[in-house]
Protein backbone atom coordinates (compact mmCIF):
# COMPACT_ATOMS: atom_id res chain seq x y z
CA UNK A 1 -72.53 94.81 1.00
CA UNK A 2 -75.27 93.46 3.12
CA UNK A 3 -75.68 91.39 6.41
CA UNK A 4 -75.18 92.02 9.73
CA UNK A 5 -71.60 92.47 9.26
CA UNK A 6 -71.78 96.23 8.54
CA UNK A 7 -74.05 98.57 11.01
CA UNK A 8 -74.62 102.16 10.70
CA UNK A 9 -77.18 103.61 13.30
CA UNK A 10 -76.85 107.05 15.16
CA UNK A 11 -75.30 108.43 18.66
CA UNK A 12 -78.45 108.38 20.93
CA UNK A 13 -82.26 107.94 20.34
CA UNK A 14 -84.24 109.38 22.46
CA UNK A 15 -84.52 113.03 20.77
CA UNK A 16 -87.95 114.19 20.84
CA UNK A 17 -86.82 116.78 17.77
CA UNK A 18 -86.83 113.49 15.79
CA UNK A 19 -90.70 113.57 16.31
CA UNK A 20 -92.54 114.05 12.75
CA UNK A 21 -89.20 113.14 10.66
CA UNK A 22 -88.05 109.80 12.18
CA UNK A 23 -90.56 108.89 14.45
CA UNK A 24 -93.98 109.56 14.56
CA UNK A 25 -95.65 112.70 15.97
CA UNK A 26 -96.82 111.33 19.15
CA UNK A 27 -94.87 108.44 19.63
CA UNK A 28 -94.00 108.01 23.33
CA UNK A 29 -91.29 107.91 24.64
CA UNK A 30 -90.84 104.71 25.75
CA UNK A 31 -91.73 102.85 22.31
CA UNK A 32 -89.00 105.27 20.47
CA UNK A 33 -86.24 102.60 20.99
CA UNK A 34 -88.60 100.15 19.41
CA UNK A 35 -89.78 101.87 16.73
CA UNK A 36 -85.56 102.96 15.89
CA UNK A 37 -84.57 99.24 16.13
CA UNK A 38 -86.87 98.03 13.55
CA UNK A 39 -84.77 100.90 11.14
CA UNK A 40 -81.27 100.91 12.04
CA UNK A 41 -79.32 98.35 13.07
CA UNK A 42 -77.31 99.67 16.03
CA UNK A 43 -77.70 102.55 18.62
CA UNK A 44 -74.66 104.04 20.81
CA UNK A 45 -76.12 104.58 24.38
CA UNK A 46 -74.77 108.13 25.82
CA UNK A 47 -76.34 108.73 28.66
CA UNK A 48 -74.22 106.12 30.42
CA UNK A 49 -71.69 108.56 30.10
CA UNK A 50 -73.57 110.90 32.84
CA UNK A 51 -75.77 108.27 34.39
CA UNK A 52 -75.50 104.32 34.92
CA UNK A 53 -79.10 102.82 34.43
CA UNK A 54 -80.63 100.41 36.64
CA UNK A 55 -80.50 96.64 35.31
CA UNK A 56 -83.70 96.80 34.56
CA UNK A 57 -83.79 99.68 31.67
CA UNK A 58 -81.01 97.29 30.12
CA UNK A 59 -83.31 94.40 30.33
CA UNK A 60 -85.82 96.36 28.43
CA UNK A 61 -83.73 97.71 25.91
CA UNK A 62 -82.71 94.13 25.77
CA UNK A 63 -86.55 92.77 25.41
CA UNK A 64 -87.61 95.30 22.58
CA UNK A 65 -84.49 94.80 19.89
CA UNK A 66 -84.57 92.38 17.72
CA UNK A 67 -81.75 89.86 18.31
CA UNK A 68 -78.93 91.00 15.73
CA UNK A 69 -79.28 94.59 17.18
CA UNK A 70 -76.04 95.84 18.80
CA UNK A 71 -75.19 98.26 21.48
CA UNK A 72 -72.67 100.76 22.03
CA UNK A 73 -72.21 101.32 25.61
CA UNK A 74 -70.56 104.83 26.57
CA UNK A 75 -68.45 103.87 29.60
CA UNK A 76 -69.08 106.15 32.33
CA UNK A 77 -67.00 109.68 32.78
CA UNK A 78 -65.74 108.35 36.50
CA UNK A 79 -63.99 105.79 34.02
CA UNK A 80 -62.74 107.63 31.01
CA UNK A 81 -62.32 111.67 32.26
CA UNK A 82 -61.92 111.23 35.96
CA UNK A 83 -59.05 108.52 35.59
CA UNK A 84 -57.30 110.58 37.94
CA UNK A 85 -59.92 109.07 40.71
CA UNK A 86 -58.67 105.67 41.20
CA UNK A 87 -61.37 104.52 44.04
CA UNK A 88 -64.06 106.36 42.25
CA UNK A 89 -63.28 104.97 38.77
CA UNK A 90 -62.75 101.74 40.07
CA UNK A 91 -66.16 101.52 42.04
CA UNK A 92 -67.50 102.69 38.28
CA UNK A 93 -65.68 99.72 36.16
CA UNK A 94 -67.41 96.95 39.13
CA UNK A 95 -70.72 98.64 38.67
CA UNK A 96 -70.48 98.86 34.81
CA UNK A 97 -69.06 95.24 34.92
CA UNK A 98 -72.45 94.09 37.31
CA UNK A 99 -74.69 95.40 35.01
CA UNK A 100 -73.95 94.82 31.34
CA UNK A 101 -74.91 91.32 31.25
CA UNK A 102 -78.32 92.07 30.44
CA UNK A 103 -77.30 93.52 26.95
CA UNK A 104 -76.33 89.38 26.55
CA UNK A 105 -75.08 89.11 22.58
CA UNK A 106 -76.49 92.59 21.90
CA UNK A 107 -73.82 94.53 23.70
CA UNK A 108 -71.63 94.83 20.47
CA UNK A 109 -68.68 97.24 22.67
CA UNK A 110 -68.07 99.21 25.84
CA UNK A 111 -67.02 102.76 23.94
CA UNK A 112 -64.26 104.43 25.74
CA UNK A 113 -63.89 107.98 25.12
CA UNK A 114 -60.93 109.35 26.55
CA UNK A 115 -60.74 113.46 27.01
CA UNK A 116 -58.37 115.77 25.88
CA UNK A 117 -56.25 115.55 28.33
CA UNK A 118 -55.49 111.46 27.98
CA UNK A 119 -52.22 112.22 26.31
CA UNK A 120 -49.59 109.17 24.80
CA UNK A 121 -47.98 107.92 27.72
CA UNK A 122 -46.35 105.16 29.61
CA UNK A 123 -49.08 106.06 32.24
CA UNK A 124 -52.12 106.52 29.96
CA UNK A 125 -51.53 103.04 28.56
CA UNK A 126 -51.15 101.56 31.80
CA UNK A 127 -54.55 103.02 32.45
CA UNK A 128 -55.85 101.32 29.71
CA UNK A 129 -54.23 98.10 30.53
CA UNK A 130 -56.01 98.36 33.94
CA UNK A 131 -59.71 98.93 32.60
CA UNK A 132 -58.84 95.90 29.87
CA UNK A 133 -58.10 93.32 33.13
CA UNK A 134 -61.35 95.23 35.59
CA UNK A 135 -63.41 94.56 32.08
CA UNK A 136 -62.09 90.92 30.45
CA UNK A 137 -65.62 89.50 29.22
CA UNK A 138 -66.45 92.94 27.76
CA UNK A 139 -65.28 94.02 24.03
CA UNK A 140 -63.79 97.39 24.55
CA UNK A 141 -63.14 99.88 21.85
CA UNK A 142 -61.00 103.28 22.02
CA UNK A 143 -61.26 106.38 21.38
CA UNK A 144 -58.64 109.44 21.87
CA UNK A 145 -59.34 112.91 21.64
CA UNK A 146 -55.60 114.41 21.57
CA UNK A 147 -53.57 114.30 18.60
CA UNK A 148 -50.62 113.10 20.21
CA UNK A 149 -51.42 109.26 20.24
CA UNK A 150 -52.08 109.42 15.92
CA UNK A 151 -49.43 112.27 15.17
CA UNK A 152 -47.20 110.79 12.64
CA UNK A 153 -44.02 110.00 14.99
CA UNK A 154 -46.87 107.89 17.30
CA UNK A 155 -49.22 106.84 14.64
CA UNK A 156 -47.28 103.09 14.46
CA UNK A 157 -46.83 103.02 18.47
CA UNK A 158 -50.43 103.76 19.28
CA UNK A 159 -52.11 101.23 17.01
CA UNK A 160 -49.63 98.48 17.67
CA UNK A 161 -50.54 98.85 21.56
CA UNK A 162 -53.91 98.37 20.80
CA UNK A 163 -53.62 95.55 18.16
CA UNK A 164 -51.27 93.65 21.11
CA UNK A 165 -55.02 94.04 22.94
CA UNK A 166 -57.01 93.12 20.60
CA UNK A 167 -58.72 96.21 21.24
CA UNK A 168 -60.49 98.24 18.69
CA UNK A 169 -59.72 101.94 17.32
CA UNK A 170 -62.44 104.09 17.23
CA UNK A 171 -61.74 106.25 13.88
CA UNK A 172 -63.42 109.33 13.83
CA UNK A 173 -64.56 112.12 11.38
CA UNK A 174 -64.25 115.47 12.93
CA UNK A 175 -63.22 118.93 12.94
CA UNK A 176 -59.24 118.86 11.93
CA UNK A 177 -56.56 121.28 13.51
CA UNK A 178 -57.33 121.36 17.31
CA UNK A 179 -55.17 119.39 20.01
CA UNK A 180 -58.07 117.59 20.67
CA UNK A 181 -58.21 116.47 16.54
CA UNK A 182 -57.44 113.08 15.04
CA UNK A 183 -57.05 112.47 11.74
CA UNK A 184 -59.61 110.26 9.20
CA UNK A 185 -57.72 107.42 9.56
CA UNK A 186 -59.27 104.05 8.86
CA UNK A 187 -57.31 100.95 10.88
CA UNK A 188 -58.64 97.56 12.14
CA UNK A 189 -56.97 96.81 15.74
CA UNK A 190 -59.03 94.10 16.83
CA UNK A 191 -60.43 91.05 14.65
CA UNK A 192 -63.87 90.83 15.88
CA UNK A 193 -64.85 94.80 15.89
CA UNK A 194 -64.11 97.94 14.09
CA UNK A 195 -65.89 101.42 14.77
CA UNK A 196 -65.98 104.67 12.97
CA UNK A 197 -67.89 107.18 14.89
CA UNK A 198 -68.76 110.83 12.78
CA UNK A 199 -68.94 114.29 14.68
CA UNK A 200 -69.04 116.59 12.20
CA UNK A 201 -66.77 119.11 10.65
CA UNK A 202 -67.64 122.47 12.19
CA UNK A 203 -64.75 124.14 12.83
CA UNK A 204 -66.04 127.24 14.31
CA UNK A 205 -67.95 125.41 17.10
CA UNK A 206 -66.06 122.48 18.29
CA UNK A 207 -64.07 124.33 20.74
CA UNK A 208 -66.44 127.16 21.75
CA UNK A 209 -67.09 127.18 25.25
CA UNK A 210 -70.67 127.77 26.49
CA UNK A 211 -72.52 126.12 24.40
CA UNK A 212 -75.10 123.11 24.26
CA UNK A 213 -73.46 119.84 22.67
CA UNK A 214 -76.35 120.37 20.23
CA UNK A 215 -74.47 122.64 18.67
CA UNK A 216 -71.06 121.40 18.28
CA UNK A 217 -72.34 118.41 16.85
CA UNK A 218 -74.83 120.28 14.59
CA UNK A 219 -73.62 118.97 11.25
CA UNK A 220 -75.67 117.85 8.06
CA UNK A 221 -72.83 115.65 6.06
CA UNK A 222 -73.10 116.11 2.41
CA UNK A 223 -73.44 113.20 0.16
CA UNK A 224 -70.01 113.63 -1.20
CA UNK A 225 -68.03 114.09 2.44
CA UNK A 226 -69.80 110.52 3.01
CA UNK A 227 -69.21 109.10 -0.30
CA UNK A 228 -65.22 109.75 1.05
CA UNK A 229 -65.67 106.86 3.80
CA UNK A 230 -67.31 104.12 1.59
CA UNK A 231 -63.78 102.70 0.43
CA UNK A 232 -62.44 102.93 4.15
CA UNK A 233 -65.48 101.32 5.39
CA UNK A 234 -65.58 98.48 3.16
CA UNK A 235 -61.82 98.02 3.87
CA UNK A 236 -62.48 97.48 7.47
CA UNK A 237 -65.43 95.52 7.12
CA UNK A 238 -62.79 92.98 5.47
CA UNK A 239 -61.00 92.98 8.08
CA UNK A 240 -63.53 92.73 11.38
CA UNK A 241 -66.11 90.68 11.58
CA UNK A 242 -68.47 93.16 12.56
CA UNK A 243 -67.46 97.14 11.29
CA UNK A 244 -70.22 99.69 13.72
CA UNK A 245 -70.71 103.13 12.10
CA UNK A 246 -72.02 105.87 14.38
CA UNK A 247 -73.29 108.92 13.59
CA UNK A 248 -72.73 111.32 16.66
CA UNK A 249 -74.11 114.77 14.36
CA UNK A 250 -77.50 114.85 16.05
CA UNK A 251 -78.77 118.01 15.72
CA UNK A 252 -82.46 117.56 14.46
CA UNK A 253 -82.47 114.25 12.77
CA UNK A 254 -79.00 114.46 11.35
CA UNK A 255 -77.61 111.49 12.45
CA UNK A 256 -80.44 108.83 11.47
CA UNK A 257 -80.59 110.75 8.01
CA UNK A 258 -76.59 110.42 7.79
CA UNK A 259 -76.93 107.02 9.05
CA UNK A 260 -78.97 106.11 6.42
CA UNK A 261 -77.48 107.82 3.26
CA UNK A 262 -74.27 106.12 4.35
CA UNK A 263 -76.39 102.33 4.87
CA UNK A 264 -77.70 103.27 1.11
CA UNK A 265 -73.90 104.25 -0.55
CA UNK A 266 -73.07 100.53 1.13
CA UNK A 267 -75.88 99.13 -0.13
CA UNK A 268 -76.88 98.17 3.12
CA UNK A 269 -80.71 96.53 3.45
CA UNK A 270 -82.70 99.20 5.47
CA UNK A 271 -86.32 98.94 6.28
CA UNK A 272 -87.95 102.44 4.98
């Protein structure tokens, strides 16, 4: 499977531990988004999650891409873990709303990341329903972190809300057994998008308090545990026209090395 259809790329870029593996020894910092662009397809943006940028670092990302590159946009914590906020989230979705535009056709999704406490409920979707109208010329895609919304009695409920949006499911790969777990399920919710985003399978960290994100996310996928998403992944890249695979394990260079044993089980065309 080839094209621009199907895009695996990593969680992040900027990770100076990449130095002498992905990137060059002394490559600076600024030419690292560059230099990842002209190897992987598509990037998720994090730091939006902590920080909003200025227009201009967006223009720049914008300017050094090539021009079938996508973006994955974290949506700011005001928005997705301070819900509870209503002026403060809402001053978030205008600001997030102002500045996107200079992504253009590279922004390929806004990625919502709810937290653990964003149970299935009347008022979570209603949430939802209000970021959808702040954000209509944005493509917004989903992701839950309590089991409730994909437990089996909800599993029908939950994807039929968002496939009444057109909104995609973010399918994950992840520790299993916590609240906070969601089963590998694959499902295409929105026509235009589908997402699959992989945080590892440590079991003894995900939870652990005090420590660096580093760590929980410190995975190094086998062949095999990939080789388990190839027939899910080609299933939703029938169904979307454009199927983004993230790799969110980056620890070391993890991710762009997952990233790219996954583009090569696809048969995905990736510059060395």
């Amino acid at each position: 499977m080839t094209g621009p259809k199907l895009l695996a790329g990593a969680s992040g870029y900027a990770f100076k531990e990449w130095c002498g593996s992905f990137y060059p020894d002394k490559i600076k910092s600024e030419d690292m988004l560059a230099w990842y662009a002209e190897r992987l397809p598509t990037v998720e943006i994090n730091n939006t999650f902590y920080r909003m940028p200025k227009p201009a670092v967006l223009e720049n990302w914008a300017r050094c891409t090539p021009p079938q590159f996508r973006f994955a946009i974290k949506a700011s914590r005001r928005i997705t873990h301070d819900a509870r906020i209503k002026a403060e989230a809402a001053d978030s979705v205008a600001y997030l709303y102002r500045m996107l535009g200079s992504l253009g056709d590279k922004l390929g999704a806004v990625l919502f990341q709810f937290p653990q406490w964003f149970v299935i409920s009347k008022k979570s979707k209603a949430y939802i329903d209000e970021v959808v109208e702040r954000l209509p010329d944005y493509r917004l895609a989903i992701e839950f972190r309590h089991k409730s919304w994909m437990e089996e009695r909800n599993v029908e409920e939950t994807l039929s809300f968002l496939e009444e949006r057109d909104l995609p499911f973010v399918c994950v790969d992840m520790p299993q057994g916590f609240d906070s777990s969601l089963p590998p399920i694959a499902a295409a919710t929105a026509s235009d998008l589908s997402m699959i985003r992989f945080h590892g399978r440590d079991r003894d960290v995900w939870e652990r308090k005090g420590i660096p994100a580093s760590e929980r996310f410190r995975y190094d996928y086998k062949r095999d545990e990939l080789e388990e998403w190839v027939p899910k992944v080609e299933a939703l890249a029938a169904e979307t026209r454009e199927t983004h695979v993230l790799m969110n394990n980056c620890y070391q260079d993890y991710a762009v090395r997952s990233a790219r044993e996954l583009g090569d089980l696809l048969d995905l065309e990736l510059p060395d």
